[in-house]
N, C-alpha and C. Protein backbone atom coordinates (compact mmCIF):
# COMPACT_ATOMS: atom_id res chain seq x y z
N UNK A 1 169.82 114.55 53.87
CA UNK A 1 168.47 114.79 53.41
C UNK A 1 167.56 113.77 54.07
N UNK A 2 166.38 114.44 54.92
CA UNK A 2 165.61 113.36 55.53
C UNK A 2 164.63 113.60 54.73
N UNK A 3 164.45 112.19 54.35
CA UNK A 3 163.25 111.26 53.07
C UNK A 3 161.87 111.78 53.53
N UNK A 4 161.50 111.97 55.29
CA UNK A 4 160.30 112.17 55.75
C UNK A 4 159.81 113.63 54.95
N UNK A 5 160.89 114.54 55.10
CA UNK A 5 160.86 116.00 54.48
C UNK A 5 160.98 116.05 52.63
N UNK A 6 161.21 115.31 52.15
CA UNK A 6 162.22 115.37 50.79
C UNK A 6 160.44 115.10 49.96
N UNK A 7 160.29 115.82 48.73
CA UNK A 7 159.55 116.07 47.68
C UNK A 7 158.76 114.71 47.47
N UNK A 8 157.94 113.80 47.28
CA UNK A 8 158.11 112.66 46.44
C UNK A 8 157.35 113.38 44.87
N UNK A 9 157.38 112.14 44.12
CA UNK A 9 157.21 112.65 42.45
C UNK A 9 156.64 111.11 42.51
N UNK A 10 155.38 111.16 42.07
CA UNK A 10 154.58 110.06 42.41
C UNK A 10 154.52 109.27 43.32
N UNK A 11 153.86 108.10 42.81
CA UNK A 11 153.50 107.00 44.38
C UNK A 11 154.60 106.75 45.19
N UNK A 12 155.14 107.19 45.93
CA UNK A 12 156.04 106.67 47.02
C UNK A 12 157.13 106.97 46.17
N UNK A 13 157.70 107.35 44.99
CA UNK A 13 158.44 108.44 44.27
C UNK A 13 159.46 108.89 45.21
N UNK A 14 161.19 109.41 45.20
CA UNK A 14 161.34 110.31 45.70
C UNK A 14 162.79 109.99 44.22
N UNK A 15 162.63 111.56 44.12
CA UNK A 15 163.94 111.90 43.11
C UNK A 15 165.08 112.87 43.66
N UNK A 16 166.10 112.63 44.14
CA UNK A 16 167.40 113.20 44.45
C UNK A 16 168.03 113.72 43.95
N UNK A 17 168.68 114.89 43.52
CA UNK A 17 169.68 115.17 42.41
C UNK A 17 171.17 115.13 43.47
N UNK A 18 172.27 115.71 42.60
CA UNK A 18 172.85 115.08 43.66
C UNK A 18 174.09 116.15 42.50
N UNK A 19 174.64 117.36 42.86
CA UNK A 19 175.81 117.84 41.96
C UNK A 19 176.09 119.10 42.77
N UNK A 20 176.89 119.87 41.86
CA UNK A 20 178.03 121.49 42.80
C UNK A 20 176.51 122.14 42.20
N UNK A 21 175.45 121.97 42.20
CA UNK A 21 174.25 123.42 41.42
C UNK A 21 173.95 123.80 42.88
N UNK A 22 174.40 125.35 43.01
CA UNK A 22 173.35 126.15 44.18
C UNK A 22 172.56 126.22 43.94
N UNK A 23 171.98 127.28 45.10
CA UNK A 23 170.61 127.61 45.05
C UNK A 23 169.83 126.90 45.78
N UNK A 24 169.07 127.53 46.32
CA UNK A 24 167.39 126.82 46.61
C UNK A 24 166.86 125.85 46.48
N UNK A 25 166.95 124.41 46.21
CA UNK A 25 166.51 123.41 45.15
C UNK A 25 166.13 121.91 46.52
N UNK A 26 164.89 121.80 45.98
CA UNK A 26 164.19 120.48 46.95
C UNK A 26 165.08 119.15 46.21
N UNK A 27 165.08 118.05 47.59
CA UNK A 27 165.80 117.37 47.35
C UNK A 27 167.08 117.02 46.50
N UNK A 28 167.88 118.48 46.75
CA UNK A 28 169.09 118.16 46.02
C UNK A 28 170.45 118.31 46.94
N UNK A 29 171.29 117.73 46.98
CA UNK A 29 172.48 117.39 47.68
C UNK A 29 174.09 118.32 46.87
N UNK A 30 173.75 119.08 47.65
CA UNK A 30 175.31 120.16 47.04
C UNK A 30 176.75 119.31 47.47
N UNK A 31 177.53 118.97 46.23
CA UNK A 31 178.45 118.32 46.46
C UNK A 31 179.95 119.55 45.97
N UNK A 32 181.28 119.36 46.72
CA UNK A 32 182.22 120.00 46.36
C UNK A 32 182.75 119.50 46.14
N UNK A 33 184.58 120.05 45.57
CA UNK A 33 185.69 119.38 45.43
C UNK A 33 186.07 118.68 46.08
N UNK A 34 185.65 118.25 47.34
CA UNK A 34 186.00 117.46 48.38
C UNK A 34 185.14 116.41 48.25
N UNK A 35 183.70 116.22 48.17
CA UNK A 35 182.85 115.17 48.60
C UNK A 35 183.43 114.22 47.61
N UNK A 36 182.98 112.87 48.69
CA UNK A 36 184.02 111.34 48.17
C UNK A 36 182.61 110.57 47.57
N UNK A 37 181.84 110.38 49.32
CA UNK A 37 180.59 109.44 49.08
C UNK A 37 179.30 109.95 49.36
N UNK A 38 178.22 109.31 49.27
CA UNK A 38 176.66 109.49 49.51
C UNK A 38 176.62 108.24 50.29
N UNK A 39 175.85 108.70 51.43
CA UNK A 39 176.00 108.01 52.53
C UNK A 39 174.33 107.56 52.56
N UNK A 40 174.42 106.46 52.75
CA UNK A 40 172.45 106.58 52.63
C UNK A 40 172.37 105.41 53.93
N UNK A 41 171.60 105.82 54.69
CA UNK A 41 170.92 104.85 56.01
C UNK A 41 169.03 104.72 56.08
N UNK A 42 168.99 103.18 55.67
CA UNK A 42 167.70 102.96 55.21
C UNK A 42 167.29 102.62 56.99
N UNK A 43 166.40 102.97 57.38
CA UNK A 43 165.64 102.85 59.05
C UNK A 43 164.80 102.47 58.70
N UNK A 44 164.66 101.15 59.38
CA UNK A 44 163.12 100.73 59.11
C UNK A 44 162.75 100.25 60.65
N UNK A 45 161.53 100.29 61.00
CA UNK A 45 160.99 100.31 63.02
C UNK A 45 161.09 98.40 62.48
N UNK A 46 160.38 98.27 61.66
CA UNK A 46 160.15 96.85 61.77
C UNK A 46 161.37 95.85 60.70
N UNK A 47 162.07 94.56 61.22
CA UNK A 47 163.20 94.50 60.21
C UNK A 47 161.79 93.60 59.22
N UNK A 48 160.69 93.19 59.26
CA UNK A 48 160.19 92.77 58.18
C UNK A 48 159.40 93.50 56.92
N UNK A 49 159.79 94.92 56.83
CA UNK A 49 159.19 95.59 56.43
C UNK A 49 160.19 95.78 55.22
N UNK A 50 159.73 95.97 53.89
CA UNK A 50 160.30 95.86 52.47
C UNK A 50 161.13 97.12 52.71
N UNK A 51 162.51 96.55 52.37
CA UNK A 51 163.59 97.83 52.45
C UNK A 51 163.98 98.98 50.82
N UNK A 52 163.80 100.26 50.98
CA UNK A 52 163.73 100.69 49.67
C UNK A 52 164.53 99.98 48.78
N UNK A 53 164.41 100.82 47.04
CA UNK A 53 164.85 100.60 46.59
C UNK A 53 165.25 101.28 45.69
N UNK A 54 166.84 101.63 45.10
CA UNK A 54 167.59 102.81 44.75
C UNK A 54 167.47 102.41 43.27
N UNK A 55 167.84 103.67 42.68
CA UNK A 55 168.34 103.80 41.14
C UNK A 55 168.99 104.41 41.18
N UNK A 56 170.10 104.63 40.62
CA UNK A 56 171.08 105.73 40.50
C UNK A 56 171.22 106.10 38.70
N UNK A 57 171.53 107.18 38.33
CA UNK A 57 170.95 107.38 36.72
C UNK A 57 172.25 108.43 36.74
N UNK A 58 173.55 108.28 35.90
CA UNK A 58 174.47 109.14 35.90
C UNK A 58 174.01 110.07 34.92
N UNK A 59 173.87 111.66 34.79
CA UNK A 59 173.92 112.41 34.11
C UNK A 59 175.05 112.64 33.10
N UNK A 60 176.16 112.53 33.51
CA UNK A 60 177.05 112.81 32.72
C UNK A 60 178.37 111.85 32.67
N UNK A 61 177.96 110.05 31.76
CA UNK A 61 178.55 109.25 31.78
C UNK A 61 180.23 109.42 31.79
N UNK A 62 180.51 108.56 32.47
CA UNK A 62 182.02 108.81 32.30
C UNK A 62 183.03 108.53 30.93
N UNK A 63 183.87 109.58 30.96
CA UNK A 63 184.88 109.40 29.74
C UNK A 63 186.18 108.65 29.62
N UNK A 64 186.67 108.44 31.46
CA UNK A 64 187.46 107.96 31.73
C UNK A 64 187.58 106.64 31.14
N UNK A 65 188.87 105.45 31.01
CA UNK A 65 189.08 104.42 30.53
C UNK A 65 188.88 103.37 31.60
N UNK A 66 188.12 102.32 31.23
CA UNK A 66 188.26 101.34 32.48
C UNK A 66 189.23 100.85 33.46
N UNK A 67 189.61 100.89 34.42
CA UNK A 67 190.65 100.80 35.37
C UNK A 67 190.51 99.15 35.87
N UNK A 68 192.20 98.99 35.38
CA UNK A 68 192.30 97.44 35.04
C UNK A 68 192.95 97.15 36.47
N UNK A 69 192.68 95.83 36.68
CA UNK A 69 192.65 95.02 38.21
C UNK A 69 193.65 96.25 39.13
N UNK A 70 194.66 96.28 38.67
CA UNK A 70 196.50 96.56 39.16
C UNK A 70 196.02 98.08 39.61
N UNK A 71 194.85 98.79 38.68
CA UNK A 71 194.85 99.61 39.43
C UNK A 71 193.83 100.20 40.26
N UNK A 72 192.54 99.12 40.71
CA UNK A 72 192.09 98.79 40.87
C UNK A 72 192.20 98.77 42.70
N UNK A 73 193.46 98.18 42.62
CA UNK A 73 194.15 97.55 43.84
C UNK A 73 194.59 98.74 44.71
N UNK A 74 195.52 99.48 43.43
CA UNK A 74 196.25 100.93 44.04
C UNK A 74 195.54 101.50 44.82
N UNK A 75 194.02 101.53 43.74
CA UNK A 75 192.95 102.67 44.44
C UNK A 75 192.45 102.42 45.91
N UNK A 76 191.81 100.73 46.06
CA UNK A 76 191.66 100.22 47.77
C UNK A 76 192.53 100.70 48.96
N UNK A 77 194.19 100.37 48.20
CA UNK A 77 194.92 100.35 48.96
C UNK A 77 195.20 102.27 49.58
N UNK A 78 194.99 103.18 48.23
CA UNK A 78 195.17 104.57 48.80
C UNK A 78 193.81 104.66 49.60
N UNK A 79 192.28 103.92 49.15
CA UNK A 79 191.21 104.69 50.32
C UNK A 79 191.39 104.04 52.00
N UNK A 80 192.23 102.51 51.92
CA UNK A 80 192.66 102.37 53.11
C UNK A 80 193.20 103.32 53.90
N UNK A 81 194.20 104.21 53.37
CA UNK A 81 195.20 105.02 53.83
C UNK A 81 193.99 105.94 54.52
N UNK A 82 193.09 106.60 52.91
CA UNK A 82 192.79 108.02 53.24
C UNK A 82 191.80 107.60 54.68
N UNK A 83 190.74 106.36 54.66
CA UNK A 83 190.19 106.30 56.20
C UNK A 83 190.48 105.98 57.50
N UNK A 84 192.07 106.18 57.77
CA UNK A 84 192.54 106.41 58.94
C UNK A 84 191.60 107.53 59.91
N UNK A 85 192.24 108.54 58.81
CA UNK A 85 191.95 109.56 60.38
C UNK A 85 190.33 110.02 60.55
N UNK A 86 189.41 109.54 59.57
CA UNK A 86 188.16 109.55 59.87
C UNK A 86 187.73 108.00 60.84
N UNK A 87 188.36 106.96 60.92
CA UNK A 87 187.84 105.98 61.65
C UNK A 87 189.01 106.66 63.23
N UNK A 88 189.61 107.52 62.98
CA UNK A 88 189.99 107.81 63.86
C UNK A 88 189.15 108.89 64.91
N UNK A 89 188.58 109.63 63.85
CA UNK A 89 187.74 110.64 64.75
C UNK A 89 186.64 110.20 65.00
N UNK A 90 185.78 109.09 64.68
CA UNK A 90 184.41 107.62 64.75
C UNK A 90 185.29 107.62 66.54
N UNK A 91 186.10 106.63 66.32
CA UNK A 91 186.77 105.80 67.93
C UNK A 91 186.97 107.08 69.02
N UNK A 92 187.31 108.30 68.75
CA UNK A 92 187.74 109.48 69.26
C UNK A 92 185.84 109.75 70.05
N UNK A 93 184.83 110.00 69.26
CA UNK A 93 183.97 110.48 69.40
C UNK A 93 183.51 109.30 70.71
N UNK A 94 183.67 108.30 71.16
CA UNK A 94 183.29 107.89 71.89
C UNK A 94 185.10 107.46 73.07
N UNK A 95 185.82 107.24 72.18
CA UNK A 95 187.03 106.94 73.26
C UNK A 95 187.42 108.08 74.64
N UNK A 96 187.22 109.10 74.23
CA UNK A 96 187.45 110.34 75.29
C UNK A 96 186.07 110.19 76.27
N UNK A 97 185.82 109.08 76.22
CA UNK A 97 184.60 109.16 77.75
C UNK A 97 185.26 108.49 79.15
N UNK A 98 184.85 108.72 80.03
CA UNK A 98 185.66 107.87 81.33
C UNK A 98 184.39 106.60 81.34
N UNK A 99 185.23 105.63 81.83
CA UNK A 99 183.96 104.69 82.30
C UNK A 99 182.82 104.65 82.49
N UNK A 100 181.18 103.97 82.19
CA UNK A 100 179.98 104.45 82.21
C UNK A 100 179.58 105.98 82.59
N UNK A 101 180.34 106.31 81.27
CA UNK A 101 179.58 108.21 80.99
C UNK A 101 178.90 108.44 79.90
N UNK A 102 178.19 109.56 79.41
CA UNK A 102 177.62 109.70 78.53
C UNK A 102 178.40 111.07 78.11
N UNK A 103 177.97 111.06 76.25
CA UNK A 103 178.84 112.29 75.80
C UNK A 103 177.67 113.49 76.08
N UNK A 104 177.60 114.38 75.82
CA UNK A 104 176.53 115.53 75.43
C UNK A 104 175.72 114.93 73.90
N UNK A 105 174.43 115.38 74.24
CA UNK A 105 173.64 115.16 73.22
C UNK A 105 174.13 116.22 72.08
N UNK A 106 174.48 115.75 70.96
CA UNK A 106 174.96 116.83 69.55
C UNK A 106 174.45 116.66 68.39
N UNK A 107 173.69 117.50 67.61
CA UNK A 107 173.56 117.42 66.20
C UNK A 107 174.50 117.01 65.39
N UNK A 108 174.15 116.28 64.51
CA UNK A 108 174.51 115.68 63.25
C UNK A 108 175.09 116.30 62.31
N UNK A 109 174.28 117.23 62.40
CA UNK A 109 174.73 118.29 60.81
C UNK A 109 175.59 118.71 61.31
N UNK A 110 176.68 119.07 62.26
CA UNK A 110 177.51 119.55 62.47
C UNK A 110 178.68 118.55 61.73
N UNK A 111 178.78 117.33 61.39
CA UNK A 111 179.60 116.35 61.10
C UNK A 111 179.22 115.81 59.83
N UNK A 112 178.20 116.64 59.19
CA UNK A 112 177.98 115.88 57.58
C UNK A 112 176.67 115.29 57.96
N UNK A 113 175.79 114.99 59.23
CA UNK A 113 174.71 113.97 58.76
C UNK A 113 173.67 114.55 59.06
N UNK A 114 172.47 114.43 59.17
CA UNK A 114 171.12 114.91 58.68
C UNK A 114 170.91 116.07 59.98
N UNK A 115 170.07 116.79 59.58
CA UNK A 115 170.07 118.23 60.29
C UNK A 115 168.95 117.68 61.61
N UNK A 116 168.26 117.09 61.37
CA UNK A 116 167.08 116.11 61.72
C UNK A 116 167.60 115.47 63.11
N UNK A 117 168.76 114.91 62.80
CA UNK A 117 169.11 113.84 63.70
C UNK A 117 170.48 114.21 64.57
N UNK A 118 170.15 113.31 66.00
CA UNK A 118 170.49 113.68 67.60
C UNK A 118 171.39 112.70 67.76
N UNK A 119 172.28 112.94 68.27
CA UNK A 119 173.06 111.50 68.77
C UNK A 119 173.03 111.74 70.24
N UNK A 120 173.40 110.29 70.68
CA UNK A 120 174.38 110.08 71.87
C UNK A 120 175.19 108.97 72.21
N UNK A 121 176.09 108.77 72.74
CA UNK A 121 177.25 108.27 72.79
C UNK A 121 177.97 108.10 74.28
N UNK A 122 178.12 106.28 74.39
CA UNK A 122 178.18 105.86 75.75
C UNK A 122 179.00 105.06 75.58
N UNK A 123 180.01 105.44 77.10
CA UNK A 123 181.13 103.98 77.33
C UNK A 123 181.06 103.34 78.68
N UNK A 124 181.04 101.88 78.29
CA UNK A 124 180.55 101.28 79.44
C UNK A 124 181.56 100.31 79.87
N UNK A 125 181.43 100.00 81.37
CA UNK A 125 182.22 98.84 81.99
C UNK A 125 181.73 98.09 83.09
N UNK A 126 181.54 96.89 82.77
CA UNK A 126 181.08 96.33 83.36
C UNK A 126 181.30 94.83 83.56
N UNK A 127 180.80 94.28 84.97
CA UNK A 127 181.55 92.90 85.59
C UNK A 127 180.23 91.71 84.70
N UNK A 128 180.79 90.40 85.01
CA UNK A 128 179.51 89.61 84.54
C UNK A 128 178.49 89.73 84.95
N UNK A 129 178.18 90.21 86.37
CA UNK A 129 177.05 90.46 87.53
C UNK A 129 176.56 91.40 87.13
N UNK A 130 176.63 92.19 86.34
CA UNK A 130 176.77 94.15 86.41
C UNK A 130 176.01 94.46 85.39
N UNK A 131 175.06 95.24 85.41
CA UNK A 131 174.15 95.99 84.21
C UNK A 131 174.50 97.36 84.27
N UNK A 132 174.45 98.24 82.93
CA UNK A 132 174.82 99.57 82.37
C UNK A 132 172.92 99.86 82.31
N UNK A 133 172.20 100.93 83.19
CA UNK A 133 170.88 101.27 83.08
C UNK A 133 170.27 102.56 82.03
N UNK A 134 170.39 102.62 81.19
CA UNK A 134 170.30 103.95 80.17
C UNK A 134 168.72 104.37 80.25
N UNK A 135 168.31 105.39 80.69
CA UNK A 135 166.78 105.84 80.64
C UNK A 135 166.90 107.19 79.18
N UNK A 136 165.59 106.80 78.45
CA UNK A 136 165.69 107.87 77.59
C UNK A 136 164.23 108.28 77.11
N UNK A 137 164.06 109.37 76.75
CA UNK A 137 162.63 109.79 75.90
C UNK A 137 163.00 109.76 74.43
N UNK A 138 161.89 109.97 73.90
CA UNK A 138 161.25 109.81 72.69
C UNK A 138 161.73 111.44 71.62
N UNK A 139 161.50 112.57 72.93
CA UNK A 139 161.29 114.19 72.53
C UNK A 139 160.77 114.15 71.48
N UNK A 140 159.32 113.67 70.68
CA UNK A 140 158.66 113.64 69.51
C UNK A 140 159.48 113.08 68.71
N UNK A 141 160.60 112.26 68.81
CA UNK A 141 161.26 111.37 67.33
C UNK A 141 160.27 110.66 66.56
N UNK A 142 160.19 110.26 65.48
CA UNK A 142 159.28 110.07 65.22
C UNK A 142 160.24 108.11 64.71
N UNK A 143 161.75 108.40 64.85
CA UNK A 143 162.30 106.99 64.97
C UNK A 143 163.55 107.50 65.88
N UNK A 144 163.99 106.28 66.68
CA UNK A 144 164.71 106.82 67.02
C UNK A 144 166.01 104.76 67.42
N UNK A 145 167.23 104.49 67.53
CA UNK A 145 167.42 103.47 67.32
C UNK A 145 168.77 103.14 68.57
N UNK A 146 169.13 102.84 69.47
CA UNK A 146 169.98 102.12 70.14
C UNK A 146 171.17 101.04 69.56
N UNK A 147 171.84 100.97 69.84
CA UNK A 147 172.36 99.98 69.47
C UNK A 147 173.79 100.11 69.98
N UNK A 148 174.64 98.48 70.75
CA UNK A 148 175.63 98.57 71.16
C UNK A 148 176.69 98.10 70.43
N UNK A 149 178.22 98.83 70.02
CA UNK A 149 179.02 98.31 69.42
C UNK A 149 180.50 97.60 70.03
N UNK A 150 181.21 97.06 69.43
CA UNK A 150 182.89 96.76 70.41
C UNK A 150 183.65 98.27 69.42
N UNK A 151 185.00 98.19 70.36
CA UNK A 151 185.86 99.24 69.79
C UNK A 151 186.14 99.41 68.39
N UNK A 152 185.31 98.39 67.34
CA UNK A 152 185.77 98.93 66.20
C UNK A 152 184.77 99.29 65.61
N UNK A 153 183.85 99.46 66.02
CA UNK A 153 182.27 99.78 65.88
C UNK A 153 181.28 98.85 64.83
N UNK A 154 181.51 97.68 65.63
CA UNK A 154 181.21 96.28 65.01
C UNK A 154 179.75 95.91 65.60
N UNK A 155 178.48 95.58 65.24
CA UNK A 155 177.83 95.14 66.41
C UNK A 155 177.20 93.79 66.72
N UNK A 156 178.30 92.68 66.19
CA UNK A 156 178.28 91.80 66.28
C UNK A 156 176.80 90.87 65.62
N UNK A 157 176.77 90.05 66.07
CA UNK A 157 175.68 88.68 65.57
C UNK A 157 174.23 89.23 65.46
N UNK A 158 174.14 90.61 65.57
CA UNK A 158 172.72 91.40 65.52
C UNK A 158 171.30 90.35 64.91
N UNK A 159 171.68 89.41 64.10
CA UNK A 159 170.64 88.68 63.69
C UNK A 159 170.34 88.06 64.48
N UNK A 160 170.88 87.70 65.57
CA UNK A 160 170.53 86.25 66.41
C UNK A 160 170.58 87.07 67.76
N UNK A 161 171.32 88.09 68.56
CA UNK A 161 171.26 88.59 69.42
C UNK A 161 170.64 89.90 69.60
N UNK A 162 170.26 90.47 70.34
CA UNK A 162 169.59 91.49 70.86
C UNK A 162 170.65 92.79 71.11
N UNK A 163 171.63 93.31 70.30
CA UNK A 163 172.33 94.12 70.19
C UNK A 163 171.82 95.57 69.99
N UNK A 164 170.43 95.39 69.31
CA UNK A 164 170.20 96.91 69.19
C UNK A 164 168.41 96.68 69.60
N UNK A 165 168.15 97.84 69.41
CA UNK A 165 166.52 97.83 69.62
C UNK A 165 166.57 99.53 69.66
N UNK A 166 165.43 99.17 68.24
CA UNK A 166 164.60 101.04 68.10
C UNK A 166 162.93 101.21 68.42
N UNK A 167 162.10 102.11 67.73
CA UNK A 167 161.30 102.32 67.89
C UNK A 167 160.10 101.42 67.95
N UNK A 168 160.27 100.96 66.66
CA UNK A 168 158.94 100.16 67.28
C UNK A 168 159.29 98.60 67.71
N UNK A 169 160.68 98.35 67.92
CA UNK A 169 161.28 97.03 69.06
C UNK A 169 161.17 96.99 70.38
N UNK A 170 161.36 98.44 70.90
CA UNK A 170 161.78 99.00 72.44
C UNK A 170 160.26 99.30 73.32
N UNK A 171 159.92 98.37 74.50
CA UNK A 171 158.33 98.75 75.36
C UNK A 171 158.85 100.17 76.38
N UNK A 172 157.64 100.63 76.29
CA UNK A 172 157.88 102.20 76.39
C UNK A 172 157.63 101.62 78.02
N UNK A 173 157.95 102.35 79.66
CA UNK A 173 156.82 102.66 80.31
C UNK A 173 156.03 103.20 80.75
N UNK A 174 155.56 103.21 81.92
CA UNK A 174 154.29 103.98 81.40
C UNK A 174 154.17 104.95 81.46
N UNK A 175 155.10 106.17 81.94
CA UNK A 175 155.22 107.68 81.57
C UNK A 175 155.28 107.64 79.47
N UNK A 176 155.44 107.08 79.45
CA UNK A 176 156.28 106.85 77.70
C UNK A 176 157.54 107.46 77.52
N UNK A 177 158.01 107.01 78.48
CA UNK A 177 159.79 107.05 77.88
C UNK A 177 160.18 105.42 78.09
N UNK A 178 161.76 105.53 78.18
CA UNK A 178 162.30 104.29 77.68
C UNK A 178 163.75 103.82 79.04
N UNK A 179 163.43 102.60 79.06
CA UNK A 179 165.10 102.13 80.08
C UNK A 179 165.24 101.13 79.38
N UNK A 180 166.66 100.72 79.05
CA UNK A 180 167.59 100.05 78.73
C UNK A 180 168.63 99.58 79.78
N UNK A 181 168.61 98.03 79.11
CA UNK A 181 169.51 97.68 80.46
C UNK A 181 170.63 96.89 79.65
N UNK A 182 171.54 97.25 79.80
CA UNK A 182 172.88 96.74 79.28
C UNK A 182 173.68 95.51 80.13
N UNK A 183 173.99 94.38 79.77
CA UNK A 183 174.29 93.23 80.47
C UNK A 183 174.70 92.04 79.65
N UNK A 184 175.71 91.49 80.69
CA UNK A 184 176.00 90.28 79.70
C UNK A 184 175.10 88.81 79.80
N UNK A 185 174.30 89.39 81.18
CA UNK A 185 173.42 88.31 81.24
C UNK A 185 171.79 88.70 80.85
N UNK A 186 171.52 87.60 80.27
CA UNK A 186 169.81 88.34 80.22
C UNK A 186 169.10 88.78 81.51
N UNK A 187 168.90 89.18 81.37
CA UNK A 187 168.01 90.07 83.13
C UNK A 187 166.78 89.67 83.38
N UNK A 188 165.86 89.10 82.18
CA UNK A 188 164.72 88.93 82.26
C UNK A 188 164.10 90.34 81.88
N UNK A 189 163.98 91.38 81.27
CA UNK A 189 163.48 92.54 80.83
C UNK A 189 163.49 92.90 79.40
N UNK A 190 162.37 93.55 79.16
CA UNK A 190 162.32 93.81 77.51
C UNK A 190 163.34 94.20 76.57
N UNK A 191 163.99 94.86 77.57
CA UNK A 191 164.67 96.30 76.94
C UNK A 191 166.32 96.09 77.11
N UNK A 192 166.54 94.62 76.73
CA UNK A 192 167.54 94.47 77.33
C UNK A 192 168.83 94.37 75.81
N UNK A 193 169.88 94.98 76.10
CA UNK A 193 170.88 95.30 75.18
C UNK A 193 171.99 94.04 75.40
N UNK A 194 172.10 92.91 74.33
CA UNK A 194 173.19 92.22 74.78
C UNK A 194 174.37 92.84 74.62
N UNK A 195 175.46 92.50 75.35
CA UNK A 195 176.87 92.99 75.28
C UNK A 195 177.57 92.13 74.25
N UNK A 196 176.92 91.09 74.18
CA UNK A 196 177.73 90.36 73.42
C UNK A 196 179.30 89.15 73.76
N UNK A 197 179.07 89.53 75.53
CA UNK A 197 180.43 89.16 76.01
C UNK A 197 181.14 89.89 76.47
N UNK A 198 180.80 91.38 75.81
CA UNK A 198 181.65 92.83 75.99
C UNK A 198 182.06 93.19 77.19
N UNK A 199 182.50 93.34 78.09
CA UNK A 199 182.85 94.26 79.68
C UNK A 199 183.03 95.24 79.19
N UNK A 200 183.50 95.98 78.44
CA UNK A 200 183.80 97.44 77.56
C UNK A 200 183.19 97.92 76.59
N UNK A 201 181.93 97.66 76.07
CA UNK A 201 181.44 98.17 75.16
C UNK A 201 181.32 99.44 74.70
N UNK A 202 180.64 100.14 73.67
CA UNK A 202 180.11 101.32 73.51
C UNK A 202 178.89 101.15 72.55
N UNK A 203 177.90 102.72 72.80
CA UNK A 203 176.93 102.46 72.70
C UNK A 203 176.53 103.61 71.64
N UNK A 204 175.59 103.97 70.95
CA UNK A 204 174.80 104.68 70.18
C UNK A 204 173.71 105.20 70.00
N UNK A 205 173.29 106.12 70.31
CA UNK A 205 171.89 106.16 70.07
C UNK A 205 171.91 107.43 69.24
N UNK A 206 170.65 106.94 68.17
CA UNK A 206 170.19 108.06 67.30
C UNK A 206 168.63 108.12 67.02
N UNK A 207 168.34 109.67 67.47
CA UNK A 207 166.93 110.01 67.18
C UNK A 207 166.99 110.91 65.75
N UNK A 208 165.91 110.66 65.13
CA UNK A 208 165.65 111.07 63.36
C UNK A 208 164.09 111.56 63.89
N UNK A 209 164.06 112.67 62.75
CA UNK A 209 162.71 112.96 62.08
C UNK A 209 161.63 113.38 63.78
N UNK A 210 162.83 114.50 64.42
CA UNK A 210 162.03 115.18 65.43
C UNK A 210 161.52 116.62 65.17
N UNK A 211 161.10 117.34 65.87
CA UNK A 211 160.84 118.85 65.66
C UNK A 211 162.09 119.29 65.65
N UNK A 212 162.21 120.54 65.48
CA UNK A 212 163.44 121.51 65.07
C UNK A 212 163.93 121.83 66.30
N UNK A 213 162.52 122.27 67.34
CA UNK A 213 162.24 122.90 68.44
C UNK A 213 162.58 122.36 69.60
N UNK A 214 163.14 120.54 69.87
CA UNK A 214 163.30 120.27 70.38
C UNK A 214 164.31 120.17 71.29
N UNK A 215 164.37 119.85 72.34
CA UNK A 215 165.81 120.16 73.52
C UNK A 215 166.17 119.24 73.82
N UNK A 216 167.59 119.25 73.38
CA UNK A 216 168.56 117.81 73.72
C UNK A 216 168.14 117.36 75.36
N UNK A 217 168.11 118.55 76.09
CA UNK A 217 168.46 118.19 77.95
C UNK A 217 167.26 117.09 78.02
N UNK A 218 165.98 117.45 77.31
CA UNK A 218 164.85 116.70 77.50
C UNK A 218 165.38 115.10 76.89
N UNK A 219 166.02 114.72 76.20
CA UNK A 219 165.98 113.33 75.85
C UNK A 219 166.56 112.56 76.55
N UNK A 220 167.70 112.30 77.23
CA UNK A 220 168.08 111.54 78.30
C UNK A 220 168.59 111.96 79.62
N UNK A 221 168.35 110.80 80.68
CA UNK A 221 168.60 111.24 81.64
C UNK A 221 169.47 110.25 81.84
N UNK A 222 171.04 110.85 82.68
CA UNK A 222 172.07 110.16 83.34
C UNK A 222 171.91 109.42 83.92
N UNK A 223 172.37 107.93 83.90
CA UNK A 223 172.19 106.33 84.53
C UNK A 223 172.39 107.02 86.22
């Protein structure tokens, strides 16, 4: 559910429901026998900008008995198990690339995440001397966010290093699109993605809150 689209119910208001009810229904999230979690990704262009703030209000308190430490433990230890093969298909979605390639641009909603939002997905290699050059547009995103990870999709010291950069971090030029330069050394350029040390990195990018109408081919062009 993108927040830009979703109902609000007063000042800056937004109310979610969140259960198995069909039908038609604004801001509500159809859940099945299967759904585990609610996945929520707060984007903000600026990191000094006040990050929301949730309530969650159970409708129908639980009856169950409190679950004491021992089993507690069981439970960690079975969701360890069960996120194998989803951190497996995460590493998959970028491991099947050959050296500085890019995947195809793909919708989200195909994988559970917002209908809204574009990915793309890059593996890079590179010497200490060596920069990874990524050129990209905007295609009306109205956010859109970069960011480089290591193989476990970690992205390191992000507070202190320059690991990611989105919309309103990244200098456009002057057509108004965007280059990124990937390196372990600073380059001297705006737009520059630390590696972190990385020779192997991988990379991310996600555009949110574009037209419907828009065409993947138009958002990036091959290094």
């Amino acid at each position: 559910l993108n927040f830009t689209e979703a109902i609000q119910v007063g000042t800056g208001n937004i109310v979610i429901t969140i259960g198995p009810e069909a039908g038609e229904r604004k801001n509500h999230l159809r859940t099945t026998p299967d759904s585990r979690i609610v996945f929520i990704r707060d984007s903000r262009t600026d990191w000094g900008q006040v990050a929301n703030a949730y309530r969650i209000h159970r409708l129908d308190p639980p009856d169950a008995p409190k679950q004491t430490f021992e089993q507690q433990i069981d439970l960690a230890a079975r969701f360890i198990v069960d996120d194998v093969a989803m951190n497996y298909f995460f590493k998959q979605m970028t491991g099947f690339l050959e050296p500085n390639t890019l995947s195809n641009i793909a919708g989200s909603a195909t994988v559970g995440g917002m209908f809204s939002q574009k990915l793309l997905r890059g593996r890079i290699r590179i010497a200490d001397d060596e920069a990874y050059v990524l050129h990209l547009t905007s295609g009306g995103a109205k956010y859109w966010m970069l960011s480089v990870y290591d193989w476990w999709g970690m992205s390191g010291d992000f507070w202190n290093r320059t690991t990611s950069l989105n919309t309103g971090q990244s200098a456009p030029n002057p057509d108004g699109s965007y280059t990124y330069v990937f390196s372990i050394r600073d380059p001297g350029v705006h737009n520059w993605i630390d590696t972190l040390g990385f020779h192997e990195p991988i990379f991310w990018n996600r555009w949110r809150g574009f037209p419907r109408t828009v065409a993947s081919a138009s958002l990036a062009i091959p290094p």
